[in-house]
PDB file of N, CA and C in Angstrom:
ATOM      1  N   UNK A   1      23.907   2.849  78.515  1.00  0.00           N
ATOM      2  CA  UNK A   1      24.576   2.073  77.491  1.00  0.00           C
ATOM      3  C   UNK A   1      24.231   0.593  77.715  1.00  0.00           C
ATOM      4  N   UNK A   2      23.825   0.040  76.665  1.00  0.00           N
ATOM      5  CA  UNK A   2      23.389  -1.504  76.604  1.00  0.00           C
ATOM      6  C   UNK A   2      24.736  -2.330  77.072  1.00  0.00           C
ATOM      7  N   UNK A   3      24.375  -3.268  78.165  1.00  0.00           N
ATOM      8  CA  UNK A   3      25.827  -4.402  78.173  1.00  0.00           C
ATOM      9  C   UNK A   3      24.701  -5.449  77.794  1.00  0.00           C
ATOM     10  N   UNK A   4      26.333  -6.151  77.318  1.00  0.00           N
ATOM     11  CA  UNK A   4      25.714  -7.985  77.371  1.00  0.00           C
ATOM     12  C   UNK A   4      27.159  -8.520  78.153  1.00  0.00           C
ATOM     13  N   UNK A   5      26.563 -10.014  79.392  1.00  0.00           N
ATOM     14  CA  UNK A   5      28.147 -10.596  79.937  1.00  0.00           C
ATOM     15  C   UNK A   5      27.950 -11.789  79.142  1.00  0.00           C
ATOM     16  N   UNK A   6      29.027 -12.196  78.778  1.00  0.00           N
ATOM     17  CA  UNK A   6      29.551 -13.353  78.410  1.00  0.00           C
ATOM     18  C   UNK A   6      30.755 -13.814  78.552  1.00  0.00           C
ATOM     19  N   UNK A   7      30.434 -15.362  79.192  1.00  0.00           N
ATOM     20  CA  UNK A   7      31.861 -15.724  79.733  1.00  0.00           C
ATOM     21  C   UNK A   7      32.243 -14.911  81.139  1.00  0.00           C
ATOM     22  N   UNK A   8      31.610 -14.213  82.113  1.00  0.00           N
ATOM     23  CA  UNK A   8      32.464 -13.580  82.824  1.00  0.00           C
ATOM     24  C   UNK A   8      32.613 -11.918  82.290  1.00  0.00           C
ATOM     25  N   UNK A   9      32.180 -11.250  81.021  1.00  0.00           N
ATOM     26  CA  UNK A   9      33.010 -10.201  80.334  1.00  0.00           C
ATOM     27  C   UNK A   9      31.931  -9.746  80.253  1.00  0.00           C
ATOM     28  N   UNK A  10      31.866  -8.643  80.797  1.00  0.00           N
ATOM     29  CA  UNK A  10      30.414  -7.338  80.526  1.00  0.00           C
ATOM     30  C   UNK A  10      31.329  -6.665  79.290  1.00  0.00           C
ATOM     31  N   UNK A  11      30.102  -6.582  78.155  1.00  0.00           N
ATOM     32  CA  UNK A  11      30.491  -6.260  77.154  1.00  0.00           C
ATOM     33  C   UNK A  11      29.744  -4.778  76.464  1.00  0.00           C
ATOM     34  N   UNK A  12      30.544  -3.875  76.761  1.00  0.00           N
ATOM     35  CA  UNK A  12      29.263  -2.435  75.897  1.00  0.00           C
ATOM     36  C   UNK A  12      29.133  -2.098  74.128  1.00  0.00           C
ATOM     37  N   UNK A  13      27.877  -1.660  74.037  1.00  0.00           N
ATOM     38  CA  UNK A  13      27.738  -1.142  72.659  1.00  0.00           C
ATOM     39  C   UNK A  13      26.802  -0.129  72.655  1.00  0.00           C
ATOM     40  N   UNK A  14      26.779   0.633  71.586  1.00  0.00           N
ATOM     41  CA  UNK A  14      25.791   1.615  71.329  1.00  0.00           C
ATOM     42  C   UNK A  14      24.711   0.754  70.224  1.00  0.00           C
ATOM     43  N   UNK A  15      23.774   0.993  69.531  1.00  0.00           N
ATOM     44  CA  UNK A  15      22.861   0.266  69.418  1.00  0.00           C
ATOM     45  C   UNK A  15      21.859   1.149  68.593  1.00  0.00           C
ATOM     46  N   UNK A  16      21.426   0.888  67.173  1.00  0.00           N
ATOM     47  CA  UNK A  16      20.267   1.821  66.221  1.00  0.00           C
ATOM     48  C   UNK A  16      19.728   0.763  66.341  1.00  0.00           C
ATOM     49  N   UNK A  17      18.274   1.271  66.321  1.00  0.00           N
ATOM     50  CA  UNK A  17      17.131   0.386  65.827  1.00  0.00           C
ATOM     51  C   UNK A  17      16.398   0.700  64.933  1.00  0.00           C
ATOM     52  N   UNK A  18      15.881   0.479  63.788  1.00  0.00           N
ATOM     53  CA  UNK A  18      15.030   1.034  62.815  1.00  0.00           C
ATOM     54  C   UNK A  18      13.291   1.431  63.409  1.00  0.00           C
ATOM     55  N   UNK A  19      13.120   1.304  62.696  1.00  0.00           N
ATOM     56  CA  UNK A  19      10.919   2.407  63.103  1.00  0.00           C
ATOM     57  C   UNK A  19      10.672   1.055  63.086  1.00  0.00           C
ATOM     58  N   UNK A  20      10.883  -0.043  62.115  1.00  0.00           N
ATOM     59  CA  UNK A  20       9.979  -1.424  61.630  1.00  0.00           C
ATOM     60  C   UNK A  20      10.820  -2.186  62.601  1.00  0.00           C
ATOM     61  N   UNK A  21       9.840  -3.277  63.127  1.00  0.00           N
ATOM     62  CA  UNK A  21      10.310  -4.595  63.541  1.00  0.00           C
ATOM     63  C   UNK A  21       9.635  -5.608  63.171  1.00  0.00           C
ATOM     64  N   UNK A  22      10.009  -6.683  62.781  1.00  0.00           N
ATOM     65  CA  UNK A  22      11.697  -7.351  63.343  1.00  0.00           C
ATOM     66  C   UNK A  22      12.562  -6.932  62.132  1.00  0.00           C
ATOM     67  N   UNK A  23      13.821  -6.988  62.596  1.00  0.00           N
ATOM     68  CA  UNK A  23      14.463  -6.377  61.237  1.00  0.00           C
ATOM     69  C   UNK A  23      16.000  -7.392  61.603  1.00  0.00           C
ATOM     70  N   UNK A  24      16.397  -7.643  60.858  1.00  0.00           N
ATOM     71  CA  UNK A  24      18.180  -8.024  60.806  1.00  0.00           C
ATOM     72  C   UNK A  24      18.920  -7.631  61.880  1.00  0.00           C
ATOM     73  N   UNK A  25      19.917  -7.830  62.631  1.00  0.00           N
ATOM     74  CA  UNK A  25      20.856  -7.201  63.069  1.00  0.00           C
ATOM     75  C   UNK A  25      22.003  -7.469  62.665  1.00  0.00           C
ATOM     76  N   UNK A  26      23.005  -6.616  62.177  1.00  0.00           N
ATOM     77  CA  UNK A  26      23.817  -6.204  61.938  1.00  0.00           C
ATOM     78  C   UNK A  26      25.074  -5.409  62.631  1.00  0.00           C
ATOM     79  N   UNK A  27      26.625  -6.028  62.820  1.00  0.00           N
ATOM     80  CA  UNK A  27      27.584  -5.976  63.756  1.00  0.00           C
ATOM     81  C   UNK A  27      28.693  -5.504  63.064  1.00  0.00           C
ATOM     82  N   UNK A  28      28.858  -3.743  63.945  1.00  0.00           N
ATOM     83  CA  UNK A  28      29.841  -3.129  63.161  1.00  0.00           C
ATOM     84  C   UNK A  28      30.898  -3.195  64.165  1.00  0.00           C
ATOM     85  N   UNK A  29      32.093  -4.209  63.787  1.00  0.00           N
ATOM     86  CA  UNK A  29      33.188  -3.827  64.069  1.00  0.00           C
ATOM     87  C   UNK A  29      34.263  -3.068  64.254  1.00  0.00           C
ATOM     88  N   UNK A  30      34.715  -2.490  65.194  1.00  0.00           N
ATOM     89  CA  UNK A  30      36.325  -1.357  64.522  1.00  0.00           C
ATOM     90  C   UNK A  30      37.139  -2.126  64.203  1.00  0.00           C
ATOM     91  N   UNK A  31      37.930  -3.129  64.205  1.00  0.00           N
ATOM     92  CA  UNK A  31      38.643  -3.339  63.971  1.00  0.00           C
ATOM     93  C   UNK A  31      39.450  -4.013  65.338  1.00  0.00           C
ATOM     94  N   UNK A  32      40.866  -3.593  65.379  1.00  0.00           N
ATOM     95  CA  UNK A  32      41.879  -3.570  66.452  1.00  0.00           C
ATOM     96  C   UNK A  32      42.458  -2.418  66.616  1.00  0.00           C
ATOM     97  N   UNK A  33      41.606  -0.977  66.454  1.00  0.00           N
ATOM     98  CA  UNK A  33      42.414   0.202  66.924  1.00  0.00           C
ATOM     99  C   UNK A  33      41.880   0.538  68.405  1.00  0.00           C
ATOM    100  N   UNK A  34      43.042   0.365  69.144  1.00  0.00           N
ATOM    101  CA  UNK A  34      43.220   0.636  70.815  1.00  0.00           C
ATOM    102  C   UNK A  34      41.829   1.313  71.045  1.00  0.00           C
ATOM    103  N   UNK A  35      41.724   2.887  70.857  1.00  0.00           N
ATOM    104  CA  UNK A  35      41.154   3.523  70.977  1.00  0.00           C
ATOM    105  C   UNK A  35      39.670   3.948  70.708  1.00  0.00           C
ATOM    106  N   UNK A  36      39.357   3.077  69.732  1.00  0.00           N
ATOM    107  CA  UNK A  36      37.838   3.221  69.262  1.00  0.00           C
ATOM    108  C   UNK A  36      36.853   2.826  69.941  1.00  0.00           C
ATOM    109  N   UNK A  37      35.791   3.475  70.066  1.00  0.00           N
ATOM    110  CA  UNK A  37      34.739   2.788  70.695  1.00  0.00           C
ATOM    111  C   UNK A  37      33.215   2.373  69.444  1.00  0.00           C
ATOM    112  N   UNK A  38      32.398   1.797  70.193  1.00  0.00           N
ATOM    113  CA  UNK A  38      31.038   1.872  69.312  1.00  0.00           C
ATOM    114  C   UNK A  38      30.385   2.984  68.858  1.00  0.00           C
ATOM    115  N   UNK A  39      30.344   3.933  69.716  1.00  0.00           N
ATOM    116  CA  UNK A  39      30.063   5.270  69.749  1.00  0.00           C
ATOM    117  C   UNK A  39      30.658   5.782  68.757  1.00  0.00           C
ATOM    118  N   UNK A  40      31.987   5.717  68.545  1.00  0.00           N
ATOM    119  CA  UNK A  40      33.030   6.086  67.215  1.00  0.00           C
ATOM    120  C   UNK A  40      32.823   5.708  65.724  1.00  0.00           C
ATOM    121  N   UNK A  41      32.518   4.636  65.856  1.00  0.00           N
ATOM    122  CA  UNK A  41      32.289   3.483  64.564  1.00  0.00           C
ATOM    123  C   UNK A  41      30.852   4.311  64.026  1.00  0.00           C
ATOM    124  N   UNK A  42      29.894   4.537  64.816  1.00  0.00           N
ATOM    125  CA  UNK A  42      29.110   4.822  64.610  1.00  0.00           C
ATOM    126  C   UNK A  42      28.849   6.366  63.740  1.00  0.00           C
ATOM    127  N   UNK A  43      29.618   7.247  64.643  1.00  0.00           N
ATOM    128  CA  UNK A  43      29.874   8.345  63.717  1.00  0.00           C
ATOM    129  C   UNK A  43      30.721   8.467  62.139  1.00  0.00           C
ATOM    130  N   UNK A  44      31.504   7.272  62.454  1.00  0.00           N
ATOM    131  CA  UNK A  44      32.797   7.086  61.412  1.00  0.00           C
ATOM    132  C   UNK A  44      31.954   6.833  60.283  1.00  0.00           C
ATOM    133  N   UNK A  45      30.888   5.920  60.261  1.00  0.00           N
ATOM    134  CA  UNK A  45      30.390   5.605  59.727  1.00  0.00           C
ATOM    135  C   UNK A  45      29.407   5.648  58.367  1.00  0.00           C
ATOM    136  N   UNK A  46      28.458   5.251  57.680  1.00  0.00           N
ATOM    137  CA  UNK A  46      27.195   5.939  56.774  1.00  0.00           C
ATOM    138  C   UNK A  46      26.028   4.456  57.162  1.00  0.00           C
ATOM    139  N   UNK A  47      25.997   3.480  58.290  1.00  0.00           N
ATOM    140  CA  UNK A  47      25.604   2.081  58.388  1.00  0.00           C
ATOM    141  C   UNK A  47      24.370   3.163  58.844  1.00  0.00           C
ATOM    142  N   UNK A  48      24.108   3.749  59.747  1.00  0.00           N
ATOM    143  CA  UNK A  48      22.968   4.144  60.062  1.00  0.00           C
ATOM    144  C   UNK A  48      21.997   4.845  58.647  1.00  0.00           C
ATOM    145  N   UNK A  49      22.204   5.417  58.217  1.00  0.00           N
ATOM    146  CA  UNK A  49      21.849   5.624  56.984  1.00  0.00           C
ATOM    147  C   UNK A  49      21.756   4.971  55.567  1.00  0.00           C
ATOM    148  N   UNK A  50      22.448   3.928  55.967  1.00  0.00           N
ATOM    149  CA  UNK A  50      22.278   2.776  54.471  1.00  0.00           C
ATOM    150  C   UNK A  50      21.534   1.858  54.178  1.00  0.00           C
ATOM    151  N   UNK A  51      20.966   1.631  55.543  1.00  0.00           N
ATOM    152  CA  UNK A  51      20.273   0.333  56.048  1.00  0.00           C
ATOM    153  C   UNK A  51      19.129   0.587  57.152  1.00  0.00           C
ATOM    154  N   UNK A  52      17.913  -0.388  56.957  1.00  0.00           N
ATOM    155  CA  UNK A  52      17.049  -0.529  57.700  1.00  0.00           C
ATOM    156  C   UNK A  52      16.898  -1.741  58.929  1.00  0.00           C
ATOM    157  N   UNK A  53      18.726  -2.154  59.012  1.00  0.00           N
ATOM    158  CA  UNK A  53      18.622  -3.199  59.864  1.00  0.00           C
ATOM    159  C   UNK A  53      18.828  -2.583  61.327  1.00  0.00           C
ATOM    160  N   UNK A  54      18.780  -3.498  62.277  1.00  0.00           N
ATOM    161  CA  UNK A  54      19.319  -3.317  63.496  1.00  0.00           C
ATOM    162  C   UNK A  54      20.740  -3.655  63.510  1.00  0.00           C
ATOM    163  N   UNK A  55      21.162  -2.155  64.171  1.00  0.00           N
ATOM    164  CA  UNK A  55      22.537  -2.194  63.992  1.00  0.00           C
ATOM    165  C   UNK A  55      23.375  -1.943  65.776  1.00  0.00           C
ATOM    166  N   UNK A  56      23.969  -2.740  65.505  1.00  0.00           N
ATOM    167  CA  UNK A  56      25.125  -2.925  67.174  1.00  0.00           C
ATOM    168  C   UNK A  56      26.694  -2.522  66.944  1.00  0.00           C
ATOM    169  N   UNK A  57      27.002  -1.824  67.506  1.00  0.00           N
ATOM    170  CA  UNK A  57      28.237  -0.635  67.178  1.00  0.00           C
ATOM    171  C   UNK A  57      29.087  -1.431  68.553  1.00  0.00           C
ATOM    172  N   UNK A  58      30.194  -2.959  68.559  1.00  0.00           N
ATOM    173  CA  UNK A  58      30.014  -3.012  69.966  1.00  0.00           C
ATOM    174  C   UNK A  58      31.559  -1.902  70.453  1.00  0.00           C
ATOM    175  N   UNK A  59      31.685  -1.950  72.102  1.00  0.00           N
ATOM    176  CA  UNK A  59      33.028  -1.414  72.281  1.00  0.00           C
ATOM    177  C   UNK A  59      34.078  -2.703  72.517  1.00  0.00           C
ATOM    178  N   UNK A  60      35.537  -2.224  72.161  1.00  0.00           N
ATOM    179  CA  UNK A  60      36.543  -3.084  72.455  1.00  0.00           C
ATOM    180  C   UNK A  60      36.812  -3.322  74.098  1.00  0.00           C
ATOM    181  N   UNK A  61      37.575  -4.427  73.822  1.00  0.00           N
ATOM    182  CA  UNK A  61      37.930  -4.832  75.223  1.00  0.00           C
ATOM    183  C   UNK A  61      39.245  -4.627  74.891  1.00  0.00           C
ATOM    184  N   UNK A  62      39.956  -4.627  75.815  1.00  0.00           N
ATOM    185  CA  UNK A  62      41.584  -4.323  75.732  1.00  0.00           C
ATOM    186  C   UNK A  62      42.492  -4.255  74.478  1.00  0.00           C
ATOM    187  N   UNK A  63      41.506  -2.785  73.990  1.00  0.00           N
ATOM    188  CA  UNK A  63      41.995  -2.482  72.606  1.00  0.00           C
ATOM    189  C   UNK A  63      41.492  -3.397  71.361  1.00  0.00           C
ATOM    190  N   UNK A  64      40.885  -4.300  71.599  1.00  0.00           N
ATOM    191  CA  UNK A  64      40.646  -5.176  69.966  1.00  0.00           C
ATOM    192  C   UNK A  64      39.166  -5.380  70.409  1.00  0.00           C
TER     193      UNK A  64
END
């Protein structure tokens, strides 16, 4: 699983990339539900299929 730290905060996400590069990236949020992850958003989703951008699904930190 991809991290990025910032500030001190290792941060995870799951991560599509399209066939073409360079392409957009694009940041799917959940929201503020406790429980969701990137991984989630991702299934919840139709972003992988709508779009040819690069897409970053990130996970929450203490629920948000």
């Amino acid at each position: 699983m991809p991290e990025l730290t910032i500030g001190g905060l290792t941060r995870t996400f799951t991560m599509r990339f399209p066939e073409e590069r360079p392409a957009p990236l694009l940041l799917v949020l959940h929201g503020n539900h406790p429980e969701a992850t990137g991984q989630q958003m991702r299934e919840w989703t139709a972003f992988d299929k709508q779009t040819d951008f690069a897409i970053a699904y990130p996970d929450g930190v203490g629920g948000c």
